[in-house]
N, C-alpha and C. Protein backbone atom coordinates (compact mmCIF):
# COMPACT_ATOMS: atom_id res chain seq x y z
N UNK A 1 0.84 -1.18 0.00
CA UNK A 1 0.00 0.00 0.00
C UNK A 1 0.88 1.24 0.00
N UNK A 2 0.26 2.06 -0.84
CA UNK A 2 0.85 3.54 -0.75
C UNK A 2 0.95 4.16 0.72
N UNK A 3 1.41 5.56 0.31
CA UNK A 3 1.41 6.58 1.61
C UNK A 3 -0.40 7.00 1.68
N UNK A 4 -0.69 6.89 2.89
CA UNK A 4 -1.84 7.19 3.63
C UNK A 4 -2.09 9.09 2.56
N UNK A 5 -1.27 9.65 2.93
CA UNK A 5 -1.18 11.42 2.53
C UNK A 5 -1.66 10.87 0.93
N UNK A 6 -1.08 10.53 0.17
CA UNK A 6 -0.41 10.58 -1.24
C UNK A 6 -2.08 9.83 -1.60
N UNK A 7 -2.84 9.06 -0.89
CA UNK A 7 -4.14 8.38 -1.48
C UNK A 7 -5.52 9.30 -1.38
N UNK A 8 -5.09 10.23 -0.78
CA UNK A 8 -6.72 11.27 0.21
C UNK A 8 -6.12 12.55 -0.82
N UNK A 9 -6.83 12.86 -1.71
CA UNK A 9 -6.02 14.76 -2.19
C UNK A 9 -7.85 14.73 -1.16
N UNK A 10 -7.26 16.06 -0.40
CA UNK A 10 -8.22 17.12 0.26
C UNK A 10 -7.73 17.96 0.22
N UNK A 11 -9.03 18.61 -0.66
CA UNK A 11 -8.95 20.30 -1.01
C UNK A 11 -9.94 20.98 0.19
N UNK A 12 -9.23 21.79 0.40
CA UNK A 12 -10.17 23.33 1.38
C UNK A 12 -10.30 23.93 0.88
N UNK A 13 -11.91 24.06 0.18
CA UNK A 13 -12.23 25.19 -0.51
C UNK A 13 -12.25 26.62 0.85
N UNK A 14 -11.86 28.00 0.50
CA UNK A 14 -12.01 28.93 1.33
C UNK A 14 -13.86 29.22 1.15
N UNK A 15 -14.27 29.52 2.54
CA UNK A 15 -15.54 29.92 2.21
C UNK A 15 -15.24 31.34 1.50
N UNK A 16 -16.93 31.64 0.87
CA UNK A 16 -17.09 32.74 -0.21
C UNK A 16 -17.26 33.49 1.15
N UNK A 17 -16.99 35.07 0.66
CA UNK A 17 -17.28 36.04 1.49
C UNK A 17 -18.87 36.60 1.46
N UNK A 18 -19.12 36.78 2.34
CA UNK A 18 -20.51 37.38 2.19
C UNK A 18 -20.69 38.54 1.83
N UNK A 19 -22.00 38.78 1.01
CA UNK A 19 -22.09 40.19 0.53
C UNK A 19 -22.59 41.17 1.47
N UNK A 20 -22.51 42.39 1.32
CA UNK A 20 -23.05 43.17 1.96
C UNK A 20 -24.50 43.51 1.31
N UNK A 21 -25.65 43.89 2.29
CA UNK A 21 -27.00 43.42 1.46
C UNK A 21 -27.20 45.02 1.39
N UNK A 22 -27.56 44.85 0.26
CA UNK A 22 -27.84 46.48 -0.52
C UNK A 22 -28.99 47.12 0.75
N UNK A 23 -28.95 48.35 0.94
CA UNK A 23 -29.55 49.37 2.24
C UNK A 23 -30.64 50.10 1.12
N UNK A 24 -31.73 50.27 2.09
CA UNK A 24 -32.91 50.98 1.54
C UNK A 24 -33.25 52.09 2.56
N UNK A 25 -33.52 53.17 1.81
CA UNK A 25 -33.90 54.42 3.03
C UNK A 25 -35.65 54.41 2.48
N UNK A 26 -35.67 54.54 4.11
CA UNK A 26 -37.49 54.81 4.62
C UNK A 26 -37.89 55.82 4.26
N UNK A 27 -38.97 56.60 3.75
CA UNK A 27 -38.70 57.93 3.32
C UNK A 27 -40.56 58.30 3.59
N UNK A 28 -41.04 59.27 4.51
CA UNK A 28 -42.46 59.63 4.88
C UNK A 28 -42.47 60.79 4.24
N UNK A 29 -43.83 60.55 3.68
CA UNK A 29 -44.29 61.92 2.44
C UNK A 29 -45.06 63.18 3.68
N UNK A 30 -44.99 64.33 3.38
CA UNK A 30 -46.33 65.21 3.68
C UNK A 30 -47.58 65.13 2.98
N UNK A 31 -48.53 65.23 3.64
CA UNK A 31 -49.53 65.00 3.56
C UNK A 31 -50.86 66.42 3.99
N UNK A 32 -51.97 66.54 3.57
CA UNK A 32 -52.47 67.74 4.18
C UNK A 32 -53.19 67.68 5.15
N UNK A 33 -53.62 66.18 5.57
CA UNK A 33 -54.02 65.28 6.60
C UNK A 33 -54.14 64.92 7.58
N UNK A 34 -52.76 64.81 7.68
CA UNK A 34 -52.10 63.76 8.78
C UNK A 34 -51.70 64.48 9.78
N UNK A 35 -51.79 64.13 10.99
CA UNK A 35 -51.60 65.60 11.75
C UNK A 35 -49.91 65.33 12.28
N UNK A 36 -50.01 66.40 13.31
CA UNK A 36 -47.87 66.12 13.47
C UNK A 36 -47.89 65.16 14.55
N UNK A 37 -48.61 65.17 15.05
CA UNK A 37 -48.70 64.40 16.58
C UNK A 37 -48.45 62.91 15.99
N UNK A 38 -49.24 62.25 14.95
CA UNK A 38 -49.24 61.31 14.56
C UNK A 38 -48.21 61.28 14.01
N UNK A 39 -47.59 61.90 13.23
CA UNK A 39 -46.64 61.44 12.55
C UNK A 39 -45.36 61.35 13.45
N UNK A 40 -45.29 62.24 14.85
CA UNK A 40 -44.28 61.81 15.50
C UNK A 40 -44.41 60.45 16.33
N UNK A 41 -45.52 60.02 16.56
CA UNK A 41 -46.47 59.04 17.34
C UNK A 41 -45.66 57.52 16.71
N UNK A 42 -45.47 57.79 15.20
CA UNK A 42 -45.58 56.52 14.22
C UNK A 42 -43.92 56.60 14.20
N UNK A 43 -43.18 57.90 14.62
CA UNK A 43 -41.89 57.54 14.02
C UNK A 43 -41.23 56.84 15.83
N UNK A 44 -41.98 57.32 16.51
CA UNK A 44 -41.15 56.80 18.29
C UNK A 44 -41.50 55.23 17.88
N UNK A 45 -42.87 54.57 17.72
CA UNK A 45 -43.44 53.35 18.09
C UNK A 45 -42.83 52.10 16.72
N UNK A 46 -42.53 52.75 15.48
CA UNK A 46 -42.20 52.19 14.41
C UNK A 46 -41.10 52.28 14.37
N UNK A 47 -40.34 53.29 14.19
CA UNK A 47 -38.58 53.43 13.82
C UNK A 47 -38.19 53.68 15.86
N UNK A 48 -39.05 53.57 16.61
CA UNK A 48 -38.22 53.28 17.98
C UNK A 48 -37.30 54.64 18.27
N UNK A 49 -37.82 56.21 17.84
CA UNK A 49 -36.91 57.17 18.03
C UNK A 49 -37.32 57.66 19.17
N UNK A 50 -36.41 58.40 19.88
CA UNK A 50 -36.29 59.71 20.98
C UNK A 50 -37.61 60.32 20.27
N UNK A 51 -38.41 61.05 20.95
CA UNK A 51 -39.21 61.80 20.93
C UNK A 51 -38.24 62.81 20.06
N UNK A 52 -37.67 63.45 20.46
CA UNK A 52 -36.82 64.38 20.23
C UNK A 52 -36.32 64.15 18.42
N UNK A 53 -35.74 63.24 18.04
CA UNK A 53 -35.54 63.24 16.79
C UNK A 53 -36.64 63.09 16.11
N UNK A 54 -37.62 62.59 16.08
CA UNK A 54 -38.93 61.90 15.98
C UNK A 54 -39.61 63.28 15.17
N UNK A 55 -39.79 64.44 16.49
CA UNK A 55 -40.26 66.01 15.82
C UNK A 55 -39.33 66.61 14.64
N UNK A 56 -38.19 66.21 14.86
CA UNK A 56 -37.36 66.87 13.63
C UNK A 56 -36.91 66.43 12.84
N UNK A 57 -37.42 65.11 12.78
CA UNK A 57 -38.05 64.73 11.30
C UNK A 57 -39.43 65.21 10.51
N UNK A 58 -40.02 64.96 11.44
CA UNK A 58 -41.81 65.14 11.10
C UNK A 58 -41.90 66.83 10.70
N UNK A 59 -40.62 67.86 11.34
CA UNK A 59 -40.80 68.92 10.93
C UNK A 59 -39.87 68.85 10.24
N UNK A 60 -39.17 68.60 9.64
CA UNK A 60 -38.28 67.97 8.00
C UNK A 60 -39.44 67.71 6.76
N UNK A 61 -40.00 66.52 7.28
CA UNK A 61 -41.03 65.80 6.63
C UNK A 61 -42.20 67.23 5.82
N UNK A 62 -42.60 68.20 7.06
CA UNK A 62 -43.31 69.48 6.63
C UNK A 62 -43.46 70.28 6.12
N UNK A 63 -41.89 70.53 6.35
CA UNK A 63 -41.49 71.52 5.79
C UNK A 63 -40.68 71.98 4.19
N UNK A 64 -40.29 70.33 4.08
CA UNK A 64 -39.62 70.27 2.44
C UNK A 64 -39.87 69.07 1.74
N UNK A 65 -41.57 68.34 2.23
CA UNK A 65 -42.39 67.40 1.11
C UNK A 65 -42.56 66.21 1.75
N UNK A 66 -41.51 65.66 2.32
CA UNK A 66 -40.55 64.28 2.71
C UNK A 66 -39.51 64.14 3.42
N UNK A 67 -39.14 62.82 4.08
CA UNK A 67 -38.05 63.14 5.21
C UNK A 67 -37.40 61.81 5.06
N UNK A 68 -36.72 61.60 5.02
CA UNK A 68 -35.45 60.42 5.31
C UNK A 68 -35.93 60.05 6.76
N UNK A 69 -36.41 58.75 6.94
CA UNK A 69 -36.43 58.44 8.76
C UNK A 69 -35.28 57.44 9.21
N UNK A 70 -34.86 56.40 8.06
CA UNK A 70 -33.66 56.19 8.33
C UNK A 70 -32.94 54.71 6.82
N UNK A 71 -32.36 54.27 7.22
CA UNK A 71 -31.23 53.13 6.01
C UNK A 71 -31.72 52.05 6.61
N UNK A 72 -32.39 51.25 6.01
CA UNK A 72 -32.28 49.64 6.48
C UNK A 72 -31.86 48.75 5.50
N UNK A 73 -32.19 47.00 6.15
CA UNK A 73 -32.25 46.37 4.84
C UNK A 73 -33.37 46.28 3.86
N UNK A 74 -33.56 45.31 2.96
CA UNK A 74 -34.68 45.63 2.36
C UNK A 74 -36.02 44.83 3.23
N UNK A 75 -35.74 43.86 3.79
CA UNK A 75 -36.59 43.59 4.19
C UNK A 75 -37.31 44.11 5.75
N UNK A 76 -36.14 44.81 6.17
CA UNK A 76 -36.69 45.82 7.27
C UNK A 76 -37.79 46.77 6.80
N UNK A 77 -36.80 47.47 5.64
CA UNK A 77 -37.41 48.66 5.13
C UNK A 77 -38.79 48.15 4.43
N UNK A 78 -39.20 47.30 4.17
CA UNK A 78 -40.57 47.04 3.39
C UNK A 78 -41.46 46.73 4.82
N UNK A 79 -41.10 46.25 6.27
CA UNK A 79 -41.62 45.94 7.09
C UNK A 79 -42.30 47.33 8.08
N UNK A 80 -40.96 48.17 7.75
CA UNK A 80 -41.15 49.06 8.83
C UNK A 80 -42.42 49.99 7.82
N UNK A 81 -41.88 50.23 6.56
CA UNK A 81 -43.57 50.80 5.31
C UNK A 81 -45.03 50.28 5.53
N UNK A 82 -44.76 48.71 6.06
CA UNK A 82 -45.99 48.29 6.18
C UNK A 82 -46.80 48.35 7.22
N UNK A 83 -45.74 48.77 8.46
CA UNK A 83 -46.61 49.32 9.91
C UNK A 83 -46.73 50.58 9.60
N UNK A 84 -46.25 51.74 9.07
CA UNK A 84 -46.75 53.17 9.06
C UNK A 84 -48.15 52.92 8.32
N UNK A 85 -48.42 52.34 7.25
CA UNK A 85 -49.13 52.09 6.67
C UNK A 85 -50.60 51.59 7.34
N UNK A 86 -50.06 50.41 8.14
CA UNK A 86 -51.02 49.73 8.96
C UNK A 86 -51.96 50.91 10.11
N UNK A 87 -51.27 51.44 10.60
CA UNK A 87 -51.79 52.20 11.85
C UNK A 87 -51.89 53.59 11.17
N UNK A 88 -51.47 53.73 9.81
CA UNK A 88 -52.19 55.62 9.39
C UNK A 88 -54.43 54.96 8.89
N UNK A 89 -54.16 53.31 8.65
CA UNK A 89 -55.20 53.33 8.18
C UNK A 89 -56.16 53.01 8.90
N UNK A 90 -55.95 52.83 10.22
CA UNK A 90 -56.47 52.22 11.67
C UNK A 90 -56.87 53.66 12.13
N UNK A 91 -56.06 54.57 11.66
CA UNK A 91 -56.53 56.36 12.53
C UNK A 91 -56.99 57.12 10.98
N UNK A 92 -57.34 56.13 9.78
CA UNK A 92 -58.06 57.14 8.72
C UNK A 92 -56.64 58.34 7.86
N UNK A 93 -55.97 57.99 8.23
CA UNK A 93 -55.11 59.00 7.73
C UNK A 93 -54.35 58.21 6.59
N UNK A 94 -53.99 59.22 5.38
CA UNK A 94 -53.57 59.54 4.39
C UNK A 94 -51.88 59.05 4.34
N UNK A 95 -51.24 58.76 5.18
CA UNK A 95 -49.97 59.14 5.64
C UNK A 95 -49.31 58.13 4.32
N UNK A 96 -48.60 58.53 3.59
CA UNK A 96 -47.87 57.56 2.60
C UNK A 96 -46.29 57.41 3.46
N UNK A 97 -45.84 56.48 3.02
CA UNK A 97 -44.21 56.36 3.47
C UNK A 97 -43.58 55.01 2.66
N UNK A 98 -43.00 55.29 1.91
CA UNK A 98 -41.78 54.72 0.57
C UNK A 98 -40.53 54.45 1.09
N UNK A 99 -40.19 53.33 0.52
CA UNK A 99 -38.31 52.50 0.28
C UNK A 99 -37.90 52.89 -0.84
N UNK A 100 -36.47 53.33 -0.87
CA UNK A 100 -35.68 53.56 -2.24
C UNK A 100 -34.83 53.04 -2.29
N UNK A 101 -33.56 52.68 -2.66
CA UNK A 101 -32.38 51.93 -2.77
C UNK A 101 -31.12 53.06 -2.33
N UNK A 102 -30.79 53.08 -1.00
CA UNK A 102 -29.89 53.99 -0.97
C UNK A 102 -28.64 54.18 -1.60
């Protein structure tokens, strides 16, 4: 019999690197509707903000159409669209809010 080494070829493939998963920004429209309370209401309980950033978005959001609320993945970002969505239509409100591909 041969050498034990010389009968086995074992290759180590290196694992592949993982990709980085493409980021989507959340993005809440103005509306003529929707009042501010709510819209800061939806950004503490949905995107989980400080009160505090929460208003200065919503007065972002007011004041120039639309507001960046924040970068996720995609499947965050389609999740977190579908609760603003859920609870503007539970309080009757108009409130739109869109994913883009950052």
């Amino acid at each position: 019999m041969g050498d034990f080494d010389n009968e086995l070829d074992v290759q180590i493939k290196s694992k592949p690197e993982a990709e980085t998963p493409k980021m989507y920004r959340v993005i809440l429209h103005n509306d003529d509707y929707t009042t501010m309370e709510f819209v800061v209401e939806v950004l503490v309980k949905v995107f989980r903000l400080p009160a505090q950033d929460a208003t200065r978005i919503m007065l972002d959001v007011h004041r120039k159409g639309q507001g960046q609320v924040g970068v996720f993945t995609r499947d965050i970002a389609r999740t977190k669209v579908a609760q603003v969505h859920y609870l503007a239509k539970q309080r009757e409100y108009p409130l739109k809010c869109t994913y883009e591909e950052a």
